[in-house]
C-alpha atoms as a PDB file:
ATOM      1  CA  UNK A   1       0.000   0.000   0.000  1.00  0.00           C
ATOM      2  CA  UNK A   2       1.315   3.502  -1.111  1.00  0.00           C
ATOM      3  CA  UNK A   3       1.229   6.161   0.852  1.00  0.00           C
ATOM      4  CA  UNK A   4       0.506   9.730  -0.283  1.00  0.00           C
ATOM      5  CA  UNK A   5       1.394  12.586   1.747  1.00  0.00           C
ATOM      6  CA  UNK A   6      -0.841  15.925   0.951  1.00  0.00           C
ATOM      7  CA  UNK A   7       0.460  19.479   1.728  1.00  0.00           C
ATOM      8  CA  UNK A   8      -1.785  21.604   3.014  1.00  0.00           C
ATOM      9  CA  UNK A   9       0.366  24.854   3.190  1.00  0.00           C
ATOM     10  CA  UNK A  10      -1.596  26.429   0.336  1.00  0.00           C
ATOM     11  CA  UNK A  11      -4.464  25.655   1.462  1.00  0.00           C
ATOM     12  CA  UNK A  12      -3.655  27.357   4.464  1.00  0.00           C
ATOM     13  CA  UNK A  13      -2.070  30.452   2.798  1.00  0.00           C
ATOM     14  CA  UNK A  14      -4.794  30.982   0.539  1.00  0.00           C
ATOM     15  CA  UNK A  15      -7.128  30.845   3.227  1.00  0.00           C
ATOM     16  CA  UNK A  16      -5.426  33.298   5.452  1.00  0.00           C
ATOM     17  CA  UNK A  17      -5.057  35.210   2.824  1.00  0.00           C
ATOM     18  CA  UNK A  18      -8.931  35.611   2.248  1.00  0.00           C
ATOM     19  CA  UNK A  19      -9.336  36.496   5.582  1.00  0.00           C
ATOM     20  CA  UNK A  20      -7.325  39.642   5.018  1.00  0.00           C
ATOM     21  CA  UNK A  21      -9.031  40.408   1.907  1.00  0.00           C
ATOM     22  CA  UNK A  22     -10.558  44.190   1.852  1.00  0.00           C
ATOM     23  CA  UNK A  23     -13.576  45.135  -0.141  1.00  0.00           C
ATOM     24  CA  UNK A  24     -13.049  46.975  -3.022  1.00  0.00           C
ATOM     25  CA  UNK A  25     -12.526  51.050  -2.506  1.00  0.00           C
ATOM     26  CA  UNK A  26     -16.193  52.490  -3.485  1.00  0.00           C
ATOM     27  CA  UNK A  27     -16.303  53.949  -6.601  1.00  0.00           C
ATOM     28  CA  UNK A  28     -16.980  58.330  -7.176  1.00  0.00           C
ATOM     29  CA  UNK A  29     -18.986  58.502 -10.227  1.00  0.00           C
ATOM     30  CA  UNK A  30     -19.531  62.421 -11.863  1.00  0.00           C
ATOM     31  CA  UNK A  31     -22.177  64.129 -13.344  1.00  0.00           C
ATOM     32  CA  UNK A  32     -21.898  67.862 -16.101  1.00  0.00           C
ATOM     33  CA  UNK A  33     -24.262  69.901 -17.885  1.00  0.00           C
ATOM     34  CA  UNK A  34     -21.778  69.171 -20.442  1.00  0.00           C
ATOM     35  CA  UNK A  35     -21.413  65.316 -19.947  1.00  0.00           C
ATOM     36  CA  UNK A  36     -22.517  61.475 -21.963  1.00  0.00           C
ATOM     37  CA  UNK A  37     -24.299  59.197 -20.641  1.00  0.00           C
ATOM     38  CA  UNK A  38     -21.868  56.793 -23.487  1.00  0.00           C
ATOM     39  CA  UNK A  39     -21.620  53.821 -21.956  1.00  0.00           C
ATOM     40  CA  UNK A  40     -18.075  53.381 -19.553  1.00  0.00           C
ATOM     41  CA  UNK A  41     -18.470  57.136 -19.034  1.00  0.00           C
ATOM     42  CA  UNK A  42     -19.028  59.209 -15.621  1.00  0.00           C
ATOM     43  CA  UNK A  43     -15.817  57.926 -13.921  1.00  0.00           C
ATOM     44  CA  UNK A  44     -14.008  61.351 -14.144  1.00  0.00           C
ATOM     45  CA  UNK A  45     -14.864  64.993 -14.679  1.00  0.00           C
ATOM     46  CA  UNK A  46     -14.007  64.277 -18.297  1.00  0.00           C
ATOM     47  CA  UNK A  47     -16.037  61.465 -19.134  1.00  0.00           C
ATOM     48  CA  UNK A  48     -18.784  62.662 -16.631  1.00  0.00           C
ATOM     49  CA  UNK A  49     -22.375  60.961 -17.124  1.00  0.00           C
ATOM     50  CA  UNK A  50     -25.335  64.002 -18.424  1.00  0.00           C
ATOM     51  CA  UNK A  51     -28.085  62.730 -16.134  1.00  0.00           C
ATOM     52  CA  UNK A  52     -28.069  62.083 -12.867  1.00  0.00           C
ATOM     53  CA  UNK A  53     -30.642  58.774 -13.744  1.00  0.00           C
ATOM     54  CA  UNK A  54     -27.788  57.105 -15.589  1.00  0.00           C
ATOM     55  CA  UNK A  55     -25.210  57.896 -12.364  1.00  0.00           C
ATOM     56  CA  UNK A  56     -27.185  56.445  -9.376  1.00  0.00           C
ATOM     57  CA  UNK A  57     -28.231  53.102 -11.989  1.00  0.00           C
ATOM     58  CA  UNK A  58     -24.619  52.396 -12.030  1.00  0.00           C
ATOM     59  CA  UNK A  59     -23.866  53.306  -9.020  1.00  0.00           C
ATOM     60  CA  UNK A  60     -23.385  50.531  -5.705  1.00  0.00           C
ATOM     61  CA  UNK A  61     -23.535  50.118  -2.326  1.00  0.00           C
ATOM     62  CA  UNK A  62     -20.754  52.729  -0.918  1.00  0.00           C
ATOM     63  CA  UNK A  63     -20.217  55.209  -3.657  1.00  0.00           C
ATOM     64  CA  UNK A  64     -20.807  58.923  -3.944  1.00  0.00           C
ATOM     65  CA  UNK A  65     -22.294  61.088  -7.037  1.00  0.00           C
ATOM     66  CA  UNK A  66     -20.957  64.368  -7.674  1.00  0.00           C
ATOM     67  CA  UNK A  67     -23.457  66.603  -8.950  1.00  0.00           C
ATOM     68  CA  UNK A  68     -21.418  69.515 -11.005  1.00  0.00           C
ATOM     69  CA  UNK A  69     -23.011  72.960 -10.972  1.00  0.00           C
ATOM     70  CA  UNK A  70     -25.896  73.653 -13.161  1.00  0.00           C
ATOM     71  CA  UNK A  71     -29.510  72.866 -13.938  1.00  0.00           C
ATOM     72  CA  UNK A  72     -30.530  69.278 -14.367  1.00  0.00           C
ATOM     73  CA  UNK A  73     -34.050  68.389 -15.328  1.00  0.00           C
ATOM     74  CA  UNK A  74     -35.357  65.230 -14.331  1.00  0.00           C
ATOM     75  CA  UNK A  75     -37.580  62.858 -17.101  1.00  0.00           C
ATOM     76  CA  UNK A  76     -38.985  60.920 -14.261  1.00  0.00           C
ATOM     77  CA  UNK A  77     -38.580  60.262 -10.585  1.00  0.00           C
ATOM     78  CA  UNK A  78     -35.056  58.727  -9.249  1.00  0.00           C
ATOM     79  CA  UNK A  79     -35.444  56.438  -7.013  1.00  0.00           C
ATOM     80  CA  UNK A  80     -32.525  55.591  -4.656  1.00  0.00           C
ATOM     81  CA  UNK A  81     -32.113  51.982  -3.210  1.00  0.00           C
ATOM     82  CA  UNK A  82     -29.020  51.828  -2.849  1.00  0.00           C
ATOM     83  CA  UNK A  83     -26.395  52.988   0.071  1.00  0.00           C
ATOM     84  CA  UNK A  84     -25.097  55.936  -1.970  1.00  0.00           C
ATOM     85  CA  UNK A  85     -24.236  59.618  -1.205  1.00  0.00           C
ATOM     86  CA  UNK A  86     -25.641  61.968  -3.933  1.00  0.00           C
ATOM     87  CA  UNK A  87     -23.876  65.469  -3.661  1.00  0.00           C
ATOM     88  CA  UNK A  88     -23.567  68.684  -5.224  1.00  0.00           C
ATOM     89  CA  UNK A  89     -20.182  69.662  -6.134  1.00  0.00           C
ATOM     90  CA  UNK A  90     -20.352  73.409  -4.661  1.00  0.00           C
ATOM     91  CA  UNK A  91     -23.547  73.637  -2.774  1.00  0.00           C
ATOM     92  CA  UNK A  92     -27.473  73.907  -2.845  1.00  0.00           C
ATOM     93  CA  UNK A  93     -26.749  77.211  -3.787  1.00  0.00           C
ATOM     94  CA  UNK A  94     -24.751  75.955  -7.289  1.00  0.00           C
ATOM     95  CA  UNK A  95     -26.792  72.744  -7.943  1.00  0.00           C
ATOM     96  CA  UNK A  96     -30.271  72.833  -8.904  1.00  0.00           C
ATOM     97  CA  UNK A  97     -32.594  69.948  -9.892  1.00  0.00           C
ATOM     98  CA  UNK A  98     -36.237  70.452 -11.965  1.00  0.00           C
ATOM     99  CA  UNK A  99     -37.968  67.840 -11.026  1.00  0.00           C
ATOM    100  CA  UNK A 100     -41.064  68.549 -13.518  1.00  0.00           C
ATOM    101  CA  UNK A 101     -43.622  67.738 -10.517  1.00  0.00           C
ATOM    102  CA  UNK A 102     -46.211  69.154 -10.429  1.00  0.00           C
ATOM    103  CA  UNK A 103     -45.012  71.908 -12.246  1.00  0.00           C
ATOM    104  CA  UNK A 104     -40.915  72.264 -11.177  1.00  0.00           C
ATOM    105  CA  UNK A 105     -38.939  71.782  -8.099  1.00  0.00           C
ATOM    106  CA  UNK A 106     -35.663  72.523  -6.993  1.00  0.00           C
END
């Protein structure tokens, strides 16, 4: 009868190694008057998303949306389900959102 001997080492490692394992940084995600909403967009000022819709949908759990300063008027209602913080980049004062119900809100 043969007998086999088994290392477990990296087993071991790889399973200490998990246990040190950090989440993933959250994500900022940006959002002009001048931006896309192109898909693989709103990950800088450059590339930044038009709508804020299109920002929160990709958003997740643990990132923030920058608002930039301007107007931005809303096709329908955004609903937010997610642990996100939605910001304005320089204030209430700066950011302004028409929301088209009933008439316009900011």
């Amino acid at each position: 009868m043969k007998i086999r001997s088994i290392s477990y080492a990296p087993l071991v490692l790889s399973l200490a190694l998990l246990g040190f394992a950090r989440p993933a940084p959250a994500a900022t995600w940006y959002i002009a008057t001048n931006g896309s909403d192109a898909a693989g967009g709103g990950t800088t000022w450059t590339n930044a998303f038009l709508t804020i819709t299109n920002a929160v949908t990709n958003s997740a759990d643990g990132d923030m949306v920058i608002v930039s300063n301007g107007t931005y008027t809303l096709a329908g209602q955004i609903r937010i389900t997610k642990g996100i913080t939605l910001t304005s980049l320089q204030g209430r004062t700066n950011t302004f959102i028409n929301g088209n119900y009933p008439a316009s809100a900011n």
